[in-house]
C-alpha atoms as a PDB file:
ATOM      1  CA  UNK A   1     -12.579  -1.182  13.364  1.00  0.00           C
ATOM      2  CA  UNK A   2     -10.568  -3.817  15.173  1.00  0.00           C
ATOM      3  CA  UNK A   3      -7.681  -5.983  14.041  1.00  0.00           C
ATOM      4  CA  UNK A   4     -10.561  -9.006  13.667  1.00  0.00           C
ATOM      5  CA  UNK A   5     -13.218  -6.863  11.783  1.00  0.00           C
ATOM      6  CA  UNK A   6      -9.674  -5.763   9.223  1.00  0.00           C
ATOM      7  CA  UNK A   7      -8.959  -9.673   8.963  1.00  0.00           C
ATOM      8  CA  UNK A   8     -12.185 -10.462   8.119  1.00  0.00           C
ATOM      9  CA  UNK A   9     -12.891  -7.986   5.831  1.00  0.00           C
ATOM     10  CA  UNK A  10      -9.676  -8.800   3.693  1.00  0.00           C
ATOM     11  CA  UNK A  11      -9.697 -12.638   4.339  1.00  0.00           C
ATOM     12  CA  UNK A  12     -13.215 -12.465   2.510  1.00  0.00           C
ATOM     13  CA  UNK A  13     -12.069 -10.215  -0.408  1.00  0.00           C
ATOM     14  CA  UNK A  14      -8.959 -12.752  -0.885  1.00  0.00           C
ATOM     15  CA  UNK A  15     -10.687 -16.022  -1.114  1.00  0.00           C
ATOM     16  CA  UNK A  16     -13.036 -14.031  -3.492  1.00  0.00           C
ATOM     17  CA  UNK A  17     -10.026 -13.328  -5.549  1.00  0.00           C
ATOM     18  CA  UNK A  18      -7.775 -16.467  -4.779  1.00  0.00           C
ATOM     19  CA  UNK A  19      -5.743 -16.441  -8.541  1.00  0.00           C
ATOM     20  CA  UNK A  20      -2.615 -15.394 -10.135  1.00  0.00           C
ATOM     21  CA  UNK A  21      -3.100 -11.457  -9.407  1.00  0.00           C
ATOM     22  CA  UNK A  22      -3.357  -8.981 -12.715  1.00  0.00           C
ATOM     23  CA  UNK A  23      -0.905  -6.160 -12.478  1.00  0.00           C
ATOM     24  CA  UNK A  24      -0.638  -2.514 -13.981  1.00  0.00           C
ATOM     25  CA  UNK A  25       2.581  -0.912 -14.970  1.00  0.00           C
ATOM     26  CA  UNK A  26       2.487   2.078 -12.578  1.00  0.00           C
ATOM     27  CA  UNK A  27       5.815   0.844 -11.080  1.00  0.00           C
ATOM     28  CA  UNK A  28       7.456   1.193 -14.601  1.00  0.00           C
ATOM     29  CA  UNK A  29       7.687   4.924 -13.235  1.00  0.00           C
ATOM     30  CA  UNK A  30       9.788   4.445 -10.854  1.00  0.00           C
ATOM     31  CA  UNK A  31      12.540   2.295 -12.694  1.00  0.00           C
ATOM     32  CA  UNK A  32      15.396   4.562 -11.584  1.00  0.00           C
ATOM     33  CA  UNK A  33      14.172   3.855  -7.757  1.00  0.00           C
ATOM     34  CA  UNK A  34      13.725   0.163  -8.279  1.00  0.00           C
ATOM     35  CA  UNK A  35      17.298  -0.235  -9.898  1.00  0.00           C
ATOM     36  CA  UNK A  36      18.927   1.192  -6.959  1.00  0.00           C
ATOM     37  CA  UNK A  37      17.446  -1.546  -5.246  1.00  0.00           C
ATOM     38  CA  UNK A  38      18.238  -4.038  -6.968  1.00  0.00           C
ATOM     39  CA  UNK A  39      20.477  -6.402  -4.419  1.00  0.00           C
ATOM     40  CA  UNK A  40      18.101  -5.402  -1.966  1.00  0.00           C
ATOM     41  CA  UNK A  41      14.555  -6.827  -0.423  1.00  0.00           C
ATOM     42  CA  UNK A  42      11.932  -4.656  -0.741  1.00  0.00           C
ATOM     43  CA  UNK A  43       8.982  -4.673   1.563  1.00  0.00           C
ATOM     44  CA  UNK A  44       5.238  -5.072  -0.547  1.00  0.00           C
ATOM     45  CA  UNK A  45       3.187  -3.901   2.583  1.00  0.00           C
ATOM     46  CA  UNK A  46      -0.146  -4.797   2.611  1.00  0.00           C
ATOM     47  CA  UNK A  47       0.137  -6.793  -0.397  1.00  0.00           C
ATOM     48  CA  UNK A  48      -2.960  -8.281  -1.008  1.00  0.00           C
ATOM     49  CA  UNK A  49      -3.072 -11.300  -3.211  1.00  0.00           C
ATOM     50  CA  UNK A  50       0.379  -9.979  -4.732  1.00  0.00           C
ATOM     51  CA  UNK A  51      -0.353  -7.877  -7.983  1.00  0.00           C
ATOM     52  CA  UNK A  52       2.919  -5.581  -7.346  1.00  0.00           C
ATOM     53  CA  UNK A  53       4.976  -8.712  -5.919  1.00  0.00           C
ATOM     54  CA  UNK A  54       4.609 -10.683  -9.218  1.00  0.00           C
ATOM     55  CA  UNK A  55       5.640  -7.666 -10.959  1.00  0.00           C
ATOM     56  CA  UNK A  56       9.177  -7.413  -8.882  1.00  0.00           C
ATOM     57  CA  UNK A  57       9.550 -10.705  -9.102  1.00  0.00           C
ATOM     58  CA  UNK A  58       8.852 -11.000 -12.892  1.00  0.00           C
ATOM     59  CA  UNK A  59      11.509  -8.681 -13.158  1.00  0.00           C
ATOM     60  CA  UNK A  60      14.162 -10.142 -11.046  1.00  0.00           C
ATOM     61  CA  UNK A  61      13.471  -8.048  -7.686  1.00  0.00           C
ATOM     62  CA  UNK A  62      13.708  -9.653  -4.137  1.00  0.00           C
ATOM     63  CA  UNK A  63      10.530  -8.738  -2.375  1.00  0.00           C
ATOM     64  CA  UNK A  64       9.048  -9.898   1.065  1.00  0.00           C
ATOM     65  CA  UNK A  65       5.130  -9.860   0.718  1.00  0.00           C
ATOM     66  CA  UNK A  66       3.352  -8.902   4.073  1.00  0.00           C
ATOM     67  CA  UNK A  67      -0.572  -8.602   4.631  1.00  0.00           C
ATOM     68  CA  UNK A  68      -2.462  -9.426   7.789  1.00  0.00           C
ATOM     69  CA  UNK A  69      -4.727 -11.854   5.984  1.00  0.00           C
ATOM     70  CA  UNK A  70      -3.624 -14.924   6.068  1.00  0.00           C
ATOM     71  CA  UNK A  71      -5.995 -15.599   3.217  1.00  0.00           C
ATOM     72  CA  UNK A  72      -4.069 -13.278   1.016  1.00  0.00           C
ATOM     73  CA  UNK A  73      -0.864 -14.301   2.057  1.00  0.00           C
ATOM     74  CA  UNK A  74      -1.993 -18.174   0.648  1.00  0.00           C
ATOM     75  CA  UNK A  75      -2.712 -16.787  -2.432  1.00  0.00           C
ATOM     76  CA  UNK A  76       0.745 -15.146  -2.780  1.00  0.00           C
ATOM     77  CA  UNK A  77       2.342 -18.256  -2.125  1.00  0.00           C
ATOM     78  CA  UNK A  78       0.099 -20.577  -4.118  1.00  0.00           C
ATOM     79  CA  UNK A  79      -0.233 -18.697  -7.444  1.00  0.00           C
ATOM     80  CA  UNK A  80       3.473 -16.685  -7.120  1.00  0.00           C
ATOM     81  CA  UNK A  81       6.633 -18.652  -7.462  1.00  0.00           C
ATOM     82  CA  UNK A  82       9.759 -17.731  -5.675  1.00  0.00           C
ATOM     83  CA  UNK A  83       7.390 -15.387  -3.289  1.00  0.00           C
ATOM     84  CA  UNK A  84       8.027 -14.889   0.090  1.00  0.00           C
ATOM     85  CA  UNK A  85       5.284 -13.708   2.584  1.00  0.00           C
ATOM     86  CA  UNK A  86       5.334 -12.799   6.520  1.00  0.00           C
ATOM     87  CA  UNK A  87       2.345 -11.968   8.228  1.00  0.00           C
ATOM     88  CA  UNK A  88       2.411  -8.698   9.501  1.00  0.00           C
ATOM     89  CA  UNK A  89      -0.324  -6.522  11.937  1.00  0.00           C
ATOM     90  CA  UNK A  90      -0.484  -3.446  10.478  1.00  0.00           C
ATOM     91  CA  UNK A  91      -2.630  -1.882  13.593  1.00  0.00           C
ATOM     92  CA  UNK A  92       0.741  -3.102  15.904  1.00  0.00           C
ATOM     93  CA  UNK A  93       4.194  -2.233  15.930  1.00  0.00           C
ATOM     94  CA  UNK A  94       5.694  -3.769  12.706  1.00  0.00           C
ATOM     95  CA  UNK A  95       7.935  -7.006  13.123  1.00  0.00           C
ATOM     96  CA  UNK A  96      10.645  -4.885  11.849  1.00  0.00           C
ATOM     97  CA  UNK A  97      13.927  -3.793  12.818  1.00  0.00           C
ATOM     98  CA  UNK A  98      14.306   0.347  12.772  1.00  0.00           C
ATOM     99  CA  UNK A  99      16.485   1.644   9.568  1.00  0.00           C
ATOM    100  CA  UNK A 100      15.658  -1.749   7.792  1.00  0.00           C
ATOM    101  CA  UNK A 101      14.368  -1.112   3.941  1.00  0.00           C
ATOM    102  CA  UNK A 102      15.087   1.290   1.232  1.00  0.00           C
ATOM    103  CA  UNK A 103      12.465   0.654  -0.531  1.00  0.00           C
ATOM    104  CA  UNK A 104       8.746  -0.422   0.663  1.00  0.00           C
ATOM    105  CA  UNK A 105       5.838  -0.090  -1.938  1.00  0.00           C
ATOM    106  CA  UNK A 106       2.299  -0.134  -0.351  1.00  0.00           C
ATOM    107  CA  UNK A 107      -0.247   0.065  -3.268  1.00  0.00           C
ATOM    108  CA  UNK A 108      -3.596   0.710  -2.345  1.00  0.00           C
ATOM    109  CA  UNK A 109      -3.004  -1.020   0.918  1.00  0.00           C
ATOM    110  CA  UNK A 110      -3.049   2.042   3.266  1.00  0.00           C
ATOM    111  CA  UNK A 111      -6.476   3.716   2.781  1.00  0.00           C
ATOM    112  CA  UNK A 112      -8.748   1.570   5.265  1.00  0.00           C
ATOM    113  CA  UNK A 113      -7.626   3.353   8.149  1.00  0.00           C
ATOM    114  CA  UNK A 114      -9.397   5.663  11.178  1.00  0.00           C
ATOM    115  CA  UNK A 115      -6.937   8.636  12.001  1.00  0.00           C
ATOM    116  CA  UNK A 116      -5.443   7.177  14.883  1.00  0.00           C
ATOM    117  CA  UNK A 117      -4.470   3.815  12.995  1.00  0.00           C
ATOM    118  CA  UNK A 118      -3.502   5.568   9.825  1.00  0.00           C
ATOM    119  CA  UNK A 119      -1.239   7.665  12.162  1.00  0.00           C
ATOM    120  CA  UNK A 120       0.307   5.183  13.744  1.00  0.00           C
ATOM    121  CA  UNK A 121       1.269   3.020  10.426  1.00  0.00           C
ATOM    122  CA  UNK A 122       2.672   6.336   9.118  1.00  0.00           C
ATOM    123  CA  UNK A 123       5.438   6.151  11.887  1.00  0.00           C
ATOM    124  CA  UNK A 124       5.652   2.442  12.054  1.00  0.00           C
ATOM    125  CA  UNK A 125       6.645   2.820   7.834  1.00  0.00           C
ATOM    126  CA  UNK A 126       9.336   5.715   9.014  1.00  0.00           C
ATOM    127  CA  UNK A 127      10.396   4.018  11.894  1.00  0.00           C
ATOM    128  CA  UNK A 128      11.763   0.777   9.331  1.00  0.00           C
ATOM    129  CA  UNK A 129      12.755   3.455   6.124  1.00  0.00           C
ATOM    130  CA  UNK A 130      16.354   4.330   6.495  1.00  0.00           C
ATOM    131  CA  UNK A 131      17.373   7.534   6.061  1.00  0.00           C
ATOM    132  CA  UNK A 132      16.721   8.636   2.272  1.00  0.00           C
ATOM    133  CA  UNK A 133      14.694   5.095   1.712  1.00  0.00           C
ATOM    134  CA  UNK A 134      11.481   5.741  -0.889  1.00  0.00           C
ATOM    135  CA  UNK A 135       8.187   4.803  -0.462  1.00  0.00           C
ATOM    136  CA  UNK A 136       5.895   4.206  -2.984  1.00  0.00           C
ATOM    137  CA  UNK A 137       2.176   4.465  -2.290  1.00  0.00           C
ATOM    138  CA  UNK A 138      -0.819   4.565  -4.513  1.00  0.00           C
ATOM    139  CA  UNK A 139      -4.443   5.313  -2.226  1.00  0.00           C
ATOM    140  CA  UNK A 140      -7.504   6.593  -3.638  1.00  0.00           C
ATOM    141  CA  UNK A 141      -8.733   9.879  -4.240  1.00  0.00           C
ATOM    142  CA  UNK A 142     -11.696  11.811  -2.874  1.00  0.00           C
ATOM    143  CA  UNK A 143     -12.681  11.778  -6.942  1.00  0.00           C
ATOM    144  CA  UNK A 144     -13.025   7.859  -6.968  1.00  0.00           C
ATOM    145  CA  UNK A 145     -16.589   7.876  -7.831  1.00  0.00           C
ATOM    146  CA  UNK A 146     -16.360   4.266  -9.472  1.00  0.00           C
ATOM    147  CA  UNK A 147     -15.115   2.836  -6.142  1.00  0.00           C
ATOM    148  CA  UNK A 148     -17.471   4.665  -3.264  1.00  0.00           C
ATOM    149  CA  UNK A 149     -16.377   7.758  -2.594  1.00  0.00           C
ATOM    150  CA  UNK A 150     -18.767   9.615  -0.802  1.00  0.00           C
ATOM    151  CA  UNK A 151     -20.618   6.785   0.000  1.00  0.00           C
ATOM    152  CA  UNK A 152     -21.710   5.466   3.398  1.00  0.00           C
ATOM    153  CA  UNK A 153     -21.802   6.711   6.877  1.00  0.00           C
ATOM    154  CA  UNK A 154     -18.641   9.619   7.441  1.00  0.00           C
ATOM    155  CA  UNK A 155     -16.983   8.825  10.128  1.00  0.00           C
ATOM    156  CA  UNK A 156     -14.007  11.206   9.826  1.00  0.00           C
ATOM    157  CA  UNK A 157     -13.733  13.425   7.393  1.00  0.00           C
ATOM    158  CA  UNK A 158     -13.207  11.535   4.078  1.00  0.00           C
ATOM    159  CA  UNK A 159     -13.465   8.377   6.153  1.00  0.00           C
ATOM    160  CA  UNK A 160     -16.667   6.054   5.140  1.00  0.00           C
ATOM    161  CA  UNK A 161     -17.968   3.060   6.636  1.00  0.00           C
ATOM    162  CA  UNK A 162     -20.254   0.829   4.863  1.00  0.00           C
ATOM    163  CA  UNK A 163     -21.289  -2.271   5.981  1.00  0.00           C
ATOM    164  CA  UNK A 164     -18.296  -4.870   7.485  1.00  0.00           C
ATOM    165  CA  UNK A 165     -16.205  -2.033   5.034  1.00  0.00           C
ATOM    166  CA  UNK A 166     -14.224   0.766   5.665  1.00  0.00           C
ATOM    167  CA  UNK A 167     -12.338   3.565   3.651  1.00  0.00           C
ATOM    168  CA  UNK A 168     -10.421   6.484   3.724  1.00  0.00           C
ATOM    169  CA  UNK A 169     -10.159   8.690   0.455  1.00  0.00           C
ATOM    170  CA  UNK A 170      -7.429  11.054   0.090  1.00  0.00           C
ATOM    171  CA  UNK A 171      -7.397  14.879  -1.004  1.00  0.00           C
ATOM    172  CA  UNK A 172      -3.701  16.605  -1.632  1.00  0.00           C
ATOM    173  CA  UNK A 173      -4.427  17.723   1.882  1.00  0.00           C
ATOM    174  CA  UNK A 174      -4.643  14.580   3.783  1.00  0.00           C
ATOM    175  CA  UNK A 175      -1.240  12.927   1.353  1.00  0.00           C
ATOM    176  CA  UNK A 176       0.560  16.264   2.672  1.00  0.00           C
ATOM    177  CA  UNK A 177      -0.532  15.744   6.303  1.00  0.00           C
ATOM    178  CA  UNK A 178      -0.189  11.630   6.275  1.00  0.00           C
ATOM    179  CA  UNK A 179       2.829  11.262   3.996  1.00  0.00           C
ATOM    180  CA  UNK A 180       4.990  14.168   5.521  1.00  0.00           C
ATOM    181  CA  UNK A 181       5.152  12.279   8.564  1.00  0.00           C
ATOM    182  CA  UNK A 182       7.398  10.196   7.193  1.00  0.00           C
ATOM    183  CA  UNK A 183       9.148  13.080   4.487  1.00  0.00           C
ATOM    184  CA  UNK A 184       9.841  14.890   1.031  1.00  0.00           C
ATOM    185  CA  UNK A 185       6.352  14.486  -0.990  1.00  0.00           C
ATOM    186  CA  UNK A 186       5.674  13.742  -4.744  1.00  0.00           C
ATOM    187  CA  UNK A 187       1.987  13.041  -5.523  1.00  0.00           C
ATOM    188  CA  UNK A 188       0.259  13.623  -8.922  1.00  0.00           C
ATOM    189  CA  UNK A 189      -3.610  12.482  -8.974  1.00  0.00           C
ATOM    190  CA  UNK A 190      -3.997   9.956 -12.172  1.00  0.00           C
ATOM    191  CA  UNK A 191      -6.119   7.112 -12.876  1.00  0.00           C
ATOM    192  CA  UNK A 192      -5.897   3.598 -12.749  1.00  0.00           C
ATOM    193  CA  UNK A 193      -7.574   0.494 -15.162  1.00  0.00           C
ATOM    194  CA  UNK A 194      -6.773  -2.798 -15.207  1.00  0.00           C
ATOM    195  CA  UNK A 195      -7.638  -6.382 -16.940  1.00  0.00           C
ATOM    196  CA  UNK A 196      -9.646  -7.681 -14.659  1.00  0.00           C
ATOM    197  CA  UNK A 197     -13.479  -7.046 -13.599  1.00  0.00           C
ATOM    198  CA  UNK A 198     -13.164  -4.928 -10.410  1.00  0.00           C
ATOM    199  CA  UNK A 199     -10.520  -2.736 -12.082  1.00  0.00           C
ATOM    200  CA  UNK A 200     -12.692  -2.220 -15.584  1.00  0.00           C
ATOM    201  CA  UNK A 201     -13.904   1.222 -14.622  1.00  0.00           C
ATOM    202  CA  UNK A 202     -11.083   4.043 -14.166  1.00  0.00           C
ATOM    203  CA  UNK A 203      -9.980   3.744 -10.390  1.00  0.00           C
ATOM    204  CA  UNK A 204      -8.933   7.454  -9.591  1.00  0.00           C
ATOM    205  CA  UNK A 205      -5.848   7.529  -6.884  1.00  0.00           C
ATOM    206  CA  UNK A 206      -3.454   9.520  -5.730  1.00  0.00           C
ATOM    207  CA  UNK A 207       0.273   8.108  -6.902  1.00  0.00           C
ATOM    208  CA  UNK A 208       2.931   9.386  -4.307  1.00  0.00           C
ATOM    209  CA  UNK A 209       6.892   8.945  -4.094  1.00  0.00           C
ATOM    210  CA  UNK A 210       7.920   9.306   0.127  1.00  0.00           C
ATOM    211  CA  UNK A 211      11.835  10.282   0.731  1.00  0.00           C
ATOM    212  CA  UNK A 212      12.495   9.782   4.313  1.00  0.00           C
ATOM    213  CA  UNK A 213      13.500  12.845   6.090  1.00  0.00           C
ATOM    214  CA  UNK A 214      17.321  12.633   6.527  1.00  0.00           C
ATOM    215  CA  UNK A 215      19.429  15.015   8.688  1.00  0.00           C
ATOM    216  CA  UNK A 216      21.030  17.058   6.257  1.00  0.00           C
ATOM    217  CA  UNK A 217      18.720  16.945   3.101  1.00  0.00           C
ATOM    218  CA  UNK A 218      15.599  15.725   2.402  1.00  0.00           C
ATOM    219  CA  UNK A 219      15.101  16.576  -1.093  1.00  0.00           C
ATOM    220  CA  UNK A 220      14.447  14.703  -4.310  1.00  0.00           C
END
């Protein structure tokens, strides 16, 4: 898909959901991460209409809010006080200086993707991590029945298309092969609900903590 079929998709899913975004609590995980963090901005990549950016910023976090719909990114700074937003491509090389965040969360943000594009963001995301940065990544799992998978024309493996719609779902295979790109891997398959329509049926995702390959360690 291009970069205008990927706007248009999302632009149309945002104005559907133009509203102060419902969160879950699958960030209250990673307390111990976010803590560290603290003083610093952390990158919400692909953030959608800003469900994990009202979270931080509920919470006293400093987050910069990117998403390549400029739909989404009105939302964000309509219904979210104190958010800050930056349109950012994720099909092109990323705005971003190199060895720029310690932190960058992308929730459900990076399963849309053909190989080649999901590729490419993988080193893009590494190329802006500093050494020993995290990043925290929820995508969905080839067991997401509620949300399409296995449905539509297969592409790649995994890899639907459906209409104007694309998505990737993701065995421990694929998280091992995409995510150690960028380093250490933690992934646990769980489920996801939340208080809201779409989210009423249990989403099943992969959750997955990223430590950027250093030069001397690379562990947890």
């Amino acid at each position: 898909m291009t970069t205008n079929g990927y706007v248009k998709m999302w632009d149309n899913w945002s104005k559907k959901r133009y509203s102060i975004p419902v969160y879950d609590l699958w960030l209250d995980e990673y307390k111990d991460v976010l803590n560290k963090n603290k003083d610093s901005e952390i990158l919400d990549l692909g953030c959608g209409i800003g469900a994990d950016t009202l979270y931080l910023i509920e919470r006293g976090y400093n987050v910069l809010s990117c998403d390549f719909s400029k739909e989404a990114l009105k939302s964000v700074e309509d219904n979210i006080p104190n958010s800050k937003t930056m349109y950012l491509n994720m099909l092109e090389k990323f705005p971003i200086d190199s060895d720029t965040y310690s932190l960058i969360i992308a929730d459900l943000s990076l399963q849309y993707f053909n190989n080649q594009d999901t590729m490419h963001i993988m080193n893009e995301i590494k190329r802006i991590l500093k050494t020993d940065g995290i990043l925290l990544v929820r995508v969905a799992s080839v067991n997401d029945f509620n949300f399409g998978a296995g449905v539509g024309e297969e592409r790649e493996k995994n890899f639907y298309f459906e209409g104007d719609y694309t998505k990737r779902f993701f065995d421990l295979e694929a998280v091992n092969r995409y995510f150690g790109i960028i380093g250490s891997i933690e992934a646990e398959e769980t489920s996801m609900t939340r208080d809201e329509e779409e989210y009423s049926k249990p989403k099943i995702l992969y959750k997955v903590k990223v430590k950027k390959k250093g030069n001397n360690k690379d562990e947890f």
